[in-house]
Protein backbone atom coordinates (compact mmCIF):
# COMPACT_ATOMS: atom_id res chain seq x y z
CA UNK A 1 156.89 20.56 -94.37
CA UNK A 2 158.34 23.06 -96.96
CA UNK A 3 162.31 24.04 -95.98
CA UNK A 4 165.07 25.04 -97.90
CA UNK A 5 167.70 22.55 -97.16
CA UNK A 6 171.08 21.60 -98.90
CA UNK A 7 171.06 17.90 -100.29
CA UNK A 8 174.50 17.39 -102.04
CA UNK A 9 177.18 15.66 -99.82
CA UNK A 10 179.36 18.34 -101.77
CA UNK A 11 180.32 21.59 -99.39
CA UNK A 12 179.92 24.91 -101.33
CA UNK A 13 177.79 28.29 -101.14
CA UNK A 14 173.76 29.40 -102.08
CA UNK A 15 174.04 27.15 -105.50
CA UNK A 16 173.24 24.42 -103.58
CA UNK A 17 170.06 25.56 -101.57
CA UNK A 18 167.03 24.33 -103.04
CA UNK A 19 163.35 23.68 -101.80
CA UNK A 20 162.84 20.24 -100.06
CA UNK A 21 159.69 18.59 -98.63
CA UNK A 22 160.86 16.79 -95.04
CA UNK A 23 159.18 15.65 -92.08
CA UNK A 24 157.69 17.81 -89.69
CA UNK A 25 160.05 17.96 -86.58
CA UNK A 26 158.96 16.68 -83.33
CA UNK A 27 159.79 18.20 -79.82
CA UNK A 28 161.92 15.96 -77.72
CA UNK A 29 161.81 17.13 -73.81
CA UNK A 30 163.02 19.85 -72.76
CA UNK A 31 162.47 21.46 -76.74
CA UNK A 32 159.88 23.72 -78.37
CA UNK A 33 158.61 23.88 -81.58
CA UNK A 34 158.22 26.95 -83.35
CA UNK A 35 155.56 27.33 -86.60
CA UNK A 36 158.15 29.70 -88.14
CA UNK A 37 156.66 33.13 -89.45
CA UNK A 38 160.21 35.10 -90.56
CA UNK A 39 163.84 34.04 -90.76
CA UNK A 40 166.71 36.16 -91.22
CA UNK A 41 170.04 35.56 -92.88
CA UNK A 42 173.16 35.37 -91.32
CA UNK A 43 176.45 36.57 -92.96
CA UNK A 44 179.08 33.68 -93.53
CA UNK A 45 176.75 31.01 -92.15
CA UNK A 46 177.14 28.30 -95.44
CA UNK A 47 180.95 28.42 -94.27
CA UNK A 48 180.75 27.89 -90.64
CA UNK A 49 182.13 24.15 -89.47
CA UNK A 50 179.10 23.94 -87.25
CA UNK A 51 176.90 24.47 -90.95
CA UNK A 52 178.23 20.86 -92.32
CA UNK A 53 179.57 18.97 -89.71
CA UNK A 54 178.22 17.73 -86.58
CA UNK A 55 179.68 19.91 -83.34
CA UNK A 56 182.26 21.39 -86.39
CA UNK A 57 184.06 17.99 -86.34
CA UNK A 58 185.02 17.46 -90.44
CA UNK A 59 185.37 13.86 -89.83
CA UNK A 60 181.33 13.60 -88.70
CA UNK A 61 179.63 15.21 -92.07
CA UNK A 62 175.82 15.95 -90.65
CA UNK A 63 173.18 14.38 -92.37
CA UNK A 64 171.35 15.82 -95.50
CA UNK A 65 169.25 17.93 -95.97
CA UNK A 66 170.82 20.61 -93.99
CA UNK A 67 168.65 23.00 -93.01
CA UNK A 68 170.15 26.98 -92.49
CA UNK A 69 168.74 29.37 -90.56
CA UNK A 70 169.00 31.10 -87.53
CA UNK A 71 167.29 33.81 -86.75
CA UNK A 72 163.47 33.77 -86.32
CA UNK A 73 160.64 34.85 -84.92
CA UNK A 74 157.74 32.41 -84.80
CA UNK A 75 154.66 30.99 -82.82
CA UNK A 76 155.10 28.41 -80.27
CA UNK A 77 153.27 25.06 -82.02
CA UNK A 78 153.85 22.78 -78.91
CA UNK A 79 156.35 22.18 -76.74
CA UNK A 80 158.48 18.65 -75.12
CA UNK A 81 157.89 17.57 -71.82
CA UNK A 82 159.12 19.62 -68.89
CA UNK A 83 158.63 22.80 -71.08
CA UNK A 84 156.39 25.71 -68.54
CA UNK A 85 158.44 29.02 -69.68
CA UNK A 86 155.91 29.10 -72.86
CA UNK A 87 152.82 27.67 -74.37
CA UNK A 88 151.24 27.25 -77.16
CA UNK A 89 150.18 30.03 -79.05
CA UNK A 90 153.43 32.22 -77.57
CA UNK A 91 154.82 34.84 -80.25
CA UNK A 92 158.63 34.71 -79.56
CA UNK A 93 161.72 34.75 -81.32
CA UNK A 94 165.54 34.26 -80.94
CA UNK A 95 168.26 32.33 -82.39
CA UNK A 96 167.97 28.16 -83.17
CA UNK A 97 171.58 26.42 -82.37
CA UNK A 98 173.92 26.73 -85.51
CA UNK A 99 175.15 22.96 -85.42
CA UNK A 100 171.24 22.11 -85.81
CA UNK A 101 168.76 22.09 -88.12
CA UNK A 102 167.72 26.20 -88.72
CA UNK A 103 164.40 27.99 -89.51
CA UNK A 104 164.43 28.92 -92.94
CA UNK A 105 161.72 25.88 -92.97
CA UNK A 106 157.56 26.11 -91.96
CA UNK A 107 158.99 24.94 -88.64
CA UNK A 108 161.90 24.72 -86.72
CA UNK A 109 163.50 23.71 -83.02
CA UNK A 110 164.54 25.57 -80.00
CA UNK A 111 164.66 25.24 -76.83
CA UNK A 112 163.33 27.73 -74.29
CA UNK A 113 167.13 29.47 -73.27
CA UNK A 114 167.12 30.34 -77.07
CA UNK A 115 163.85 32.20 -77.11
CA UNK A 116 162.07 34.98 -75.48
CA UNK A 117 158.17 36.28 -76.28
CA UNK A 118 158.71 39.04 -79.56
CA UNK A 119 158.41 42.65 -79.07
CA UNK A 120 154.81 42.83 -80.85
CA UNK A 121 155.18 46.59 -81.98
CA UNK A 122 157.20 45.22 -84.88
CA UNK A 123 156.50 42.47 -87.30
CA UNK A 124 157.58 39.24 -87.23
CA UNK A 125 160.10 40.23 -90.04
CA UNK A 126 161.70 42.89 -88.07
CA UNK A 127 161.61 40.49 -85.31
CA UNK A 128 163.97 38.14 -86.74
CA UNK A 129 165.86 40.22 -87.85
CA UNK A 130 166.28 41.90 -84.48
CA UNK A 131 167.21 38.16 -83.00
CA UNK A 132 170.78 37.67 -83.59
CA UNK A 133 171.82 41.20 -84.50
CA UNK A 134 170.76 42.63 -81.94
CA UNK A 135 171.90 40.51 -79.58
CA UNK A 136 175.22 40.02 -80.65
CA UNK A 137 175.57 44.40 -80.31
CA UNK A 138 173.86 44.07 -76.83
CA UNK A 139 176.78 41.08 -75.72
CA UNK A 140 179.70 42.96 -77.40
CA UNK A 141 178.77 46.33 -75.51
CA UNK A 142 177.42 45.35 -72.32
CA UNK A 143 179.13 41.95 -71.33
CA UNK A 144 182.21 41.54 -73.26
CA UNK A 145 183.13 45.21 -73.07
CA UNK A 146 181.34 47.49 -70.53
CA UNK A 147 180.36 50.57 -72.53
CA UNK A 148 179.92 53.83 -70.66
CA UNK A 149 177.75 57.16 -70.95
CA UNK A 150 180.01 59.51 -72.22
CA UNK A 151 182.57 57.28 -73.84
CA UNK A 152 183.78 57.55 -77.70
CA UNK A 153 183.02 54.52 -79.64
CA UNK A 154 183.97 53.63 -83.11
CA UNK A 155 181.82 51.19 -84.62
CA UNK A 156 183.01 49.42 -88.02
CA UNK A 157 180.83 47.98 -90.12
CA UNK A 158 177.87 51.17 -88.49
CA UNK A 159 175.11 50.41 -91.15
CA UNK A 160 174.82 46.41 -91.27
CA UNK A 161 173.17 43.87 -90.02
CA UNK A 162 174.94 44.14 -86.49
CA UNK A 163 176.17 47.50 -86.75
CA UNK A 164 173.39 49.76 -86.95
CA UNK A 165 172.00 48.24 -83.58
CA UNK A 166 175.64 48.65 -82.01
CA UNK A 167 174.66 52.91 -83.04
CA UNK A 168 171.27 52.41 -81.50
CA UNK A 169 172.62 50.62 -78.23
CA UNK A 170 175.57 53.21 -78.07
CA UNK A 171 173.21 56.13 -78.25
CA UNK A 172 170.82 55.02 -76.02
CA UNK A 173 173.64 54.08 -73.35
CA UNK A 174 174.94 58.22 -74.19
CA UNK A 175 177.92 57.38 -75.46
CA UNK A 176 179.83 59.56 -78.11
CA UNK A 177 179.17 57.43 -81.34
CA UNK A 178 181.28 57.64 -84.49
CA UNK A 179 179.95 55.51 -87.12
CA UNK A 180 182.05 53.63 -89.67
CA UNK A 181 179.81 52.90 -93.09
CA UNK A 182 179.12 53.79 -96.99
CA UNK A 183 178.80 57.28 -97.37
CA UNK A 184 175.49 56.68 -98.40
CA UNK A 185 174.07 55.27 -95.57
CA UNK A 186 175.14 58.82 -93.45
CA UNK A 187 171.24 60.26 -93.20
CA UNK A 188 170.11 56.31 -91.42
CA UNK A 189 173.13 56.64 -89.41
CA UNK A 190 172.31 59.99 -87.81
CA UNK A 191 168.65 59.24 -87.55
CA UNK A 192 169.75 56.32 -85.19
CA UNK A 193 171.87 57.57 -82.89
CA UNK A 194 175.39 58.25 -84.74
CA UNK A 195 177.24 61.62 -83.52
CA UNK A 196 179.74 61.45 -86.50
CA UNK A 197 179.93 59.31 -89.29
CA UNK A 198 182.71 58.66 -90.99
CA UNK A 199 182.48 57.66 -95.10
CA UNK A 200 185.05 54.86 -95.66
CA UNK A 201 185.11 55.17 -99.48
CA UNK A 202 186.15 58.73 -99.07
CA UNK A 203 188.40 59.08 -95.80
CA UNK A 204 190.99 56.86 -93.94
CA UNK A 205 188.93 57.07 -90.64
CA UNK A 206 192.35 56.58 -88.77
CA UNK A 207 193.26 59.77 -89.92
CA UNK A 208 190.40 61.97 -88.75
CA UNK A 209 189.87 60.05 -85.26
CA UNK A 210 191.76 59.60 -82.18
CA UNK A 211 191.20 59.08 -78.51
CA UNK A 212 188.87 56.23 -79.20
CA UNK A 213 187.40 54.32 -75.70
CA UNK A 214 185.83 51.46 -77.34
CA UNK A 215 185.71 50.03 -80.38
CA UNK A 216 183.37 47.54 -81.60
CA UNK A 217 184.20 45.84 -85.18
CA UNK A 218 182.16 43.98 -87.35
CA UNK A 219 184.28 44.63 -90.31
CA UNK A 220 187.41 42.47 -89.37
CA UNK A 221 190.89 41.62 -90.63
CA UNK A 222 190.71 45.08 -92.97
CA UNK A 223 190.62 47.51 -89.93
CA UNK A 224 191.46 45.77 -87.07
CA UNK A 225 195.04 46.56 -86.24
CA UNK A 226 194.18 50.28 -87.18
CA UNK A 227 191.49 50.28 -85.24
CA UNK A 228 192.92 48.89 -81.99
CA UNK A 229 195.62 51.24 -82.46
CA UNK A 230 193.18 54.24 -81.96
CA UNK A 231 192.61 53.18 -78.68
CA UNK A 232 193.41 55.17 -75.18
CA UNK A 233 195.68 53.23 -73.02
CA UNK A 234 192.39 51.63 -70.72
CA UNK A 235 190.19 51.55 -73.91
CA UNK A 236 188.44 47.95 -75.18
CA UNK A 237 188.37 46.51 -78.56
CA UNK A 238 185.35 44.22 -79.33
CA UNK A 239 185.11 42.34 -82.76
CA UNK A 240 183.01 39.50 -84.31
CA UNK A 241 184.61 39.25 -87.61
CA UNK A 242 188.35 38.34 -88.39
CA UNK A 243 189.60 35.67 -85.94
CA UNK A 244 190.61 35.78 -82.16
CA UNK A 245 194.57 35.26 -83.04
CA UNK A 246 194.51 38.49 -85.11
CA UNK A 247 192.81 40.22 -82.04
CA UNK A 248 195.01 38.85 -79.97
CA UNK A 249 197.89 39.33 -81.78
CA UNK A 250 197.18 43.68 -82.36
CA UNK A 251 195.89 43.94 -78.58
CA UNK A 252 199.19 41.99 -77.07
CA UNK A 253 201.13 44.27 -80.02
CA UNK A 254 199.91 47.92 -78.96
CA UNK A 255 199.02 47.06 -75.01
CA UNK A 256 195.48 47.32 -75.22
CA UNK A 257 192.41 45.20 -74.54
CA UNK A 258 190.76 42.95 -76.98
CA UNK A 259 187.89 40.41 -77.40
CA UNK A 260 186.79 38.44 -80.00
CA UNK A 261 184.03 36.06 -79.47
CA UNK A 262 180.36 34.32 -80.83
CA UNK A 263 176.81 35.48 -79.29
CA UNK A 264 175.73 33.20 -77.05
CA UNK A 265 172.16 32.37 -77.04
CA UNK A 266 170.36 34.21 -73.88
CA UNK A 267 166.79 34.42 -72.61
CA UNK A 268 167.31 37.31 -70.51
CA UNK A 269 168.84 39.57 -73.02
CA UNK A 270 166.26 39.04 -75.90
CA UNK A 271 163.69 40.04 -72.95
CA UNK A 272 165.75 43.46 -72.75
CA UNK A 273 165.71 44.04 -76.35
CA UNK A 274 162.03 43.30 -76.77
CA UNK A 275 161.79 46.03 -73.93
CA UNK A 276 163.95 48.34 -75.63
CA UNK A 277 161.90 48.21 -79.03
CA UNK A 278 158.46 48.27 -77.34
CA UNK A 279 159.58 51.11 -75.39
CA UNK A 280 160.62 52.62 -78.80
CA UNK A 281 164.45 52.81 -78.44
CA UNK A 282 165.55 50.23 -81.47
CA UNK A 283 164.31 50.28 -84.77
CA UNK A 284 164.84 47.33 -86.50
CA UNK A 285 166.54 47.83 -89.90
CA UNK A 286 165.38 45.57 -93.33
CA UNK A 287 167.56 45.83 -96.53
CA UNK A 288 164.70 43.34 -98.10
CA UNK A 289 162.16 40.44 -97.70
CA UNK A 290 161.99 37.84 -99.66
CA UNK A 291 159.90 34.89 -100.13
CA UNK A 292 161.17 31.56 -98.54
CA UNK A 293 161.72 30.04 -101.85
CA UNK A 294 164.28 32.75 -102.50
CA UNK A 295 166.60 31.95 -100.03
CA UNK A 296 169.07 31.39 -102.55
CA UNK A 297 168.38 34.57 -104.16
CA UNK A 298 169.02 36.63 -100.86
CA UNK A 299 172.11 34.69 -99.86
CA UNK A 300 173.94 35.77 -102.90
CA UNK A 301 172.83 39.37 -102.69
CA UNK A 302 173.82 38.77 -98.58
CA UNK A 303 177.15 37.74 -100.09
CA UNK A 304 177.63 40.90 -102.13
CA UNK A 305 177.74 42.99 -99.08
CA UNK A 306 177.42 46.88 -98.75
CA UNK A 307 173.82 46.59 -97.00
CA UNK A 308 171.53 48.42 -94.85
CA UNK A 309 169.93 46.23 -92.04
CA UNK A 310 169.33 42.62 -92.66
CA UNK A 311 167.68 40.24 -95.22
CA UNK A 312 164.66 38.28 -94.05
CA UNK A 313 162.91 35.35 -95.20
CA UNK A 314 159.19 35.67 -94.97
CA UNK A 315 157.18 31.90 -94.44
């Protein structure tokens, strides 16, 4: 089958993609096999631990080609022994493990905690690009912090990848959301959901904010001290980008609560958000598709930052 894998022993960025021709994979029990129809991009993922070494252990280099990718929505090809939560034929998505071999390939491996059948009022594209992103804004306001109606949240980072479903989530929930983002990004931010937003090229948003219940920050070591700082004495700071010292460090510092932590693959909660989207409350967002054999091509615009929604892979 047709992937984009990395080859070189050498560790490094998007130069070393490059199309590859490997063997089609076969489910083991207990696995599924997906015949992959989109795959988004994740920020950062070429230097995760987990991306060259096996279980992020540098003396155990994982074998070539390595294989990115994971986010996708796909159809179910045929699935391992003891398998009954789908069948062939099944339109699903969700999110491969990152310490194994990803989607951005014809087809890819999951197993059935990692996937849930695909909202089908959206494409396949907006699918996978509704996988991780979404997720990740559904566990940071809803199980790592415990969002309210009626709350103020502050979300950094408003109009990415992440971000923008953190504004849809908030709003939905009726919570008072300020937005964080590129002043020109403003009109998508009140169309889903934002009460404020808050142009970081122009204005010091700790300046024009206060009394802040939770924050969620996608943004990282940049804001997060002046973030958790604009918090009311019982209020909860989420983040996903920085590291969990420098959370740790700010919440101990200024008395407040704070989490840092990694989605977590769930069944369950991509069920909810393919409810939510069917039912018409989140709209997933697309910077750009691209071709598969432009993966390389998207992961260096990915790595120029500054966009709106996510990058997808089309197969």
């Amino acid at each position: 089958m047709k992937a984009i894998g990395i080859v070189s022993e050498k560790i490094g960025g998007p130069e070393l993609l490059e199309v590859v021709e490997v063997a089609k994979p076969v489910p083991a029990a207990g696995e599924v096999l997906l015949r992959v129809k989109a795959a988004a991009l994740t920020p950062d993922e070429l230097t995760w631990p987990e991306t060259w070494y096996i279980h992020g252990d540098s003396a155990q280099p994982r074998p070539r080609p390595i294989i990115p990718g994971h986010e996708v929505s796909g159809i179910v090809e045929a699935v391992g022994g003891g398998v009954t939560a789908f069948q062939g034929g099944d339109e699903v998505y969700g999110l491969p493990r990152p310490d194994r071999d990803g989607a951005w390939a014809e087809y890819a491996i999951v197993t059935p905690n990692q996937i849930a059948l695909r909202p089908r009022s959206v494409s396949h594209e907006e699918c996978a690009a509704l996988s991780l992103s979404a997720l990740t804004a559904w566990q940071a306001l809803f199980k790592k912090g415990s969002l309210q109606a009626g709350q103020r949240i502050l979300i950094q980072g408003a109009a990415g990848g992440v971000g923008n479903y953190a504004v849809q989530l908030a709003h939905l929930k009726g919570a008072y959301v300020i937005a964080v983002a590129s002043g020109q990004h403003r009109e998508t931010l009140f169309s889903l959901g934002a009460d404020e937003v808050i142009d970081y090229t122009t204005t010091n948003f700790a300046e024009v904010v206060s009394d802040i219940d939770f924050i969620f920050d996608v943004v990282g070591a940049s804001v997060i001290e002046a973030s958790i700082k604009l918090l009311r004495p019982e209020g909860t700071y989420v983040g996903i980008a920085g590291t969990s010292n420098l959370v740790s460090k700010y919440a101990e510092q200024y008395q407040k609560k704070g989490v840092w932590f990694i989605v977590e693959a769930n069944a369950d909660d991509l069920t909810q958000l393919a409810r939510f989207t069917d039912e018409g409350h989140l709209k997933p967002l697309i910077e750009k598709v691209y071709p598969l054999e432009q993966a390389r091509q998207a992961y260096e615009r990915l790595s120029e930052g500054h966009l709106r929604g996510k990058l997808v892979l089309s197969v």
